[in-house]
Protein backbone atom coordinates (compact mmCIF):
# COMPACT_ATOMS: atom_id res chain seq x y z
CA UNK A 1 -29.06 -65.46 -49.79
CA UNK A 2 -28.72 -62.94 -47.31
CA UNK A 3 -26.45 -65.38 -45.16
CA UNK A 4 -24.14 -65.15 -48.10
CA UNK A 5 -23.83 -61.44 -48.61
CA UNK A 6 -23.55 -61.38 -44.90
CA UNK A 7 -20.51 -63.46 -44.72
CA UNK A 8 -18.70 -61.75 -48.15
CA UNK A 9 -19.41 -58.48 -46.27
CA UNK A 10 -18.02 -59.64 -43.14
CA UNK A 11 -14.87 -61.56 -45.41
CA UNK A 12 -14.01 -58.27 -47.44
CA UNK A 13 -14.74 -55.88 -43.75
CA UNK A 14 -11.39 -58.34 -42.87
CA UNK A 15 -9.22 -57.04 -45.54
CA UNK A 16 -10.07 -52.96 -44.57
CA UNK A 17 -8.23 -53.90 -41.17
CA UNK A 18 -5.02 -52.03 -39.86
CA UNK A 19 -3.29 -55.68 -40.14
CA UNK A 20 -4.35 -56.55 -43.86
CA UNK A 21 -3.73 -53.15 -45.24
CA UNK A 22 -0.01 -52.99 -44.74
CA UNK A 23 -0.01 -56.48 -45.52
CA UNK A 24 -1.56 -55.48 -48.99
CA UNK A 25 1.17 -52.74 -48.95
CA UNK A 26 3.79 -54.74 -48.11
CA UNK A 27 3.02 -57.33 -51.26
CA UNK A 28 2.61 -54.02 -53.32
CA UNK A 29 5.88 -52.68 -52.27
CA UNK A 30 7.83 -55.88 -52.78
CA UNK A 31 6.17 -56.87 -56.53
CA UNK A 32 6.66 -53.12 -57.68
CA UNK A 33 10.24 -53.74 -56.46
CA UNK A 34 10.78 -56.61 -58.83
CA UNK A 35 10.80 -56.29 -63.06
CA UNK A 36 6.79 -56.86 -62.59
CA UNK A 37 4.88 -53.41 -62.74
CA UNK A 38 3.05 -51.75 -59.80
CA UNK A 39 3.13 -48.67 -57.78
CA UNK A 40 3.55 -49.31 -54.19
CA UNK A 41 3.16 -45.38 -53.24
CA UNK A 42 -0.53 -45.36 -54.14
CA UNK A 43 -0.96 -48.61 -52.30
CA UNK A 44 0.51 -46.00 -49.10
CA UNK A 45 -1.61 -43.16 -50.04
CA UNK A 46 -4.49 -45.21 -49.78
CA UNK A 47 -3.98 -46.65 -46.48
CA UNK A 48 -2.92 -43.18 -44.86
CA UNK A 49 -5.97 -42.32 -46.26
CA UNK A 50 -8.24 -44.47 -44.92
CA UNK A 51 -5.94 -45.31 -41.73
CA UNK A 52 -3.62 -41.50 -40.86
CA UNK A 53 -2.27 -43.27 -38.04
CA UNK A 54 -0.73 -45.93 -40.34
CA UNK A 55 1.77 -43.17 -41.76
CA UNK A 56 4.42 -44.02 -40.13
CA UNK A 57 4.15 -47.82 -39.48
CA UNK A 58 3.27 -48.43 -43.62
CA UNK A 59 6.60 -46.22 -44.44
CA UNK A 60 8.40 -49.20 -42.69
CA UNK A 61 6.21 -52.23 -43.92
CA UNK A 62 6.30 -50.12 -47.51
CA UNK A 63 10.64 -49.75 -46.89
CA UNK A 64 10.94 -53.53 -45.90
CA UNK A 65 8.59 -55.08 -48.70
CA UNK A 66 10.81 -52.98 -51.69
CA UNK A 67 13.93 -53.74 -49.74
CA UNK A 68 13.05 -57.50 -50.05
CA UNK A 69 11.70 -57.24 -53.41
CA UNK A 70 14.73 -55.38 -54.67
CA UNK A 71 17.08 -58.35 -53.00
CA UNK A 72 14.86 -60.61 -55.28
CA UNK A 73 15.75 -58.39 -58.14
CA UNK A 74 19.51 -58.18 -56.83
CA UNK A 75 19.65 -62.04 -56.47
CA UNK A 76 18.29 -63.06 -60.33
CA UNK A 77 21.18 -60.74 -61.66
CA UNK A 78 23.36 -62.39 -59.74
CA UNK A 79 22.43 -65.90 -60.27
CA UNK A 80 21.66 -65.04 -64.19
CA UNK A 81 24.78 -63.98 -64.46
CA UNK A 82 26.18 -67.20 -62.97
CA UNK A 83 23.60 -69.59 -64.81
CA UNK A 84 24.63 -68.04 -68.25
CA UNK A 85 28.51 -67.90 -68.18
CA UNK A 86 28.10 -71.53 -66.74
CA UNK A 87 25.78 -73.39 -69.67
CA UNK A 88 27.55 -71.08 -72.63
CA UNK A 89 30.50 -71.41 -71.57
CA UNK A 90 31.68 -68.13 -71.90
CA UNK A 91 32.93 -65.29 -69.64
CA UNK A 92 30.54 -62.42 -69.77
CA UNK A 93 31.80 -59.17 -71.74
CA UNK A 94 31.38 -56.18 -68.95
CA UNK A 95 33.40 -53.75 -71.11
CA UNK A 96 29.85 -51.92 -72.75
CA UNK A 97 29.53 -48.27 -72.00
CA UNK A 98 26.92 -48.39 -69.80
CA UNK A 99 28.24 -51.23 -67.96
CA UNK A 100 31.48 -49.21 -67.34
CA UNK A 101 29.25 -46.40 -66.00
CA UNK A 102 27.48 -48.21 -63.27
CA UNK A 103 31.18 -49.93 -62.60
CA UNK A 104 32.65 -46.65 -61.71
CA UNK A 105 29.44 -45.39 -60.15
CA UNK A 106 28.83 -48.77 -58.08
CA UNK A 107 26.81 -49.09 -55.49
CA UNK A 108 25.82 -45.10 -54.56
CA UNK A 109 24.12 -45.06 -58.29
CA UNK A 110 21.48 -47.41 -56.74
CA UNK A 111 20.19 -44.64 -54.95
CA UNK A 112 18.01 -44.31 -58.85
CA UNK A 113 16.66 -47.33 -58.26
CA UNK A 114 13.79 -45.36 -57.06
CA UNK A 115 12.84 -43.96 -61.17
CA UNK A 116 10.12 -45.54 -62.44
CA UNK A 117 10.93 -48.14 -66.02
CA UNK A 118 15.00 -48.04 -65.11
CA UNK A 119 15.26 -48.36 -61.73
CA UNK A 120 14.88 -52.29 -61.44
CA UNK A 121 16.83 -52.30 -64.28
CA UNK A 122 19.45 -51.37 -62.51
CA UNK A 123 19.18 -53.38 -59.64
CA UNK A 124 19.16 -56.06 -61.56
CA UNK A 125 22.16 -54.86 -63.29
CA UNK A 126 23.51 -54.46 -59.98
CA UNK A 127 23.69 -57.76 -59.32
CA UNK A 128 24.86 -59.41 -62.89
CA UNK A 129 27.42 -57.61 -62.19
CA UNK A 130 27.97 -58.34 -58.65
CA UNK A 131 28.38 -55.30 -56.65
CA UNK A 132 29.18 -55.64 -53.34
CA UNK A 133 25.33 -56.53 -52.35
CA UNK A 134 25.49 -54.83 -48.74
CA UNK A 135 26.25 -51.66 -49.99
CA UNK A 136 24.33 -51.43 -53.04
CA UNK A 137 21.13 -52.47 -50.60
CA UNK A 138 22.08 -49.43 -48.33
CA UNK A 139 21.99 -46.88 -51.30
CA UNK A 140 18.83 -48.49 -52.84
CA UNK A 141 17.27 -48.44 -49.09
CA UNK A 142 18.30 -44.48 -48.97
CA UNK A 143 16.55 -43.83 -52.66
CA UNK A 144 13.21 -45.57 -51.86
CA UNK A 145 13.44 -44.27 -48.05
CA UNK A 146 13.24 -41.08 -49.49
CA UNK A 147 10.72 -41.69 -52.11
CA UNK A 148 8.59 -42.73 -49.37
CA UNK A 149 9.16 -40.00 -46.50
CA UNK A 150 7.94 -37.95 -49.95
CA UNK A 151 4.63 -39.70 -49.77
CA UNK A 152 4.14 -39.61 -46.03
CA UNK A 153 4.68 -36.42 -45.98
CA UNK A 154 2.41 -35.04 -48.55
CA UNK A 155 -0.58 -37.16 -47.77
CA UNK A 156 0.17 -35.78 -43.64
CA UNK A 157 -0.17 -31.83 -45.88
CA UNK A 158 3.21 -31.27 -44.47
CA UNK A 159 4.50 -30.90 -47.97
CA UNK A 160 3.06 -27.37 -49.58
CA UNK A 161 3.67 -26.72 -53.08
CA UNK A 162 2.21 -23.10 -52.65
């Protein structure tokens, strides 16, 4: 019996690791990037916690795994889009307020894909209505680069609120 706690000890010791953390964060970061809920950013603040000199290095895997996540989310807007004018047989109608909004906007009002409930939203919106997909990356990669320089930075205490 002891054999077995033994090995489940040394199994779940594996996952604490430098290397498995940020791959936990980068997962995080690219599911909470998609229309399925999470919160990569305590995923972060947990690993700078229990790792400081991870700061840095989990910005970037944290950046990379919402980036790819959010060109997931880009892509099904995109291909819905495609998939639904094609087997109704109808051109879409982009002519709603809203939709005329984040037309005129385009790709800088990505840079709120970073709220929480309308941000994906968006991005997915993005993409239906196919903004130029370069671009509207960029902005969304400025929004959620910010978002998490906002985390590093407060769990490092360089951020004082008093």
């Amino acid at each position: 019996m002891s054999e077995w706690l033994s090995g489940i000890s040394t199994w779940l010791n594996s996952w604490m690791s430098a290397e498995m953390g940020l791959w936990g964060l980068f997962f995080s970061a690219f599911l909470s990037a998609t229309l399925l809920p999470g919160s990569s950013e305590v995923v972060l603040a947990a690993l700078i916690t229990a790792q400081p000199s991870l700061a840095w290095p989990g910005m970037g895997v944290a950046l990379l795994g919402n980036l790819t996540g959010c060109l997931l989310t880009f892509g099904m807007g995109w291909a819905g889009r495609q998939g639904y004018e094609r087997f109704q047989r109808i051109k879409v109608d982009n002519e709603g307020p809203q939709v005329k909004r984040l037309k005129r906007w385009g790709p800088p009002a990505l840079i709120l894909s970073v709220l929480p409930l309308v941000g994906d939203a968006l991005v997915l919106a993005a993409g239906w209505l196919r903004l130029n997909p370069l671009q509207s990356m960029a902005w969304i990669a400025v929004g959620k680069s910010l978002r998490y320089l906002i985390v590093v930075l407060g769990m490092q205490g360089l951020l004082a609120w008093s």
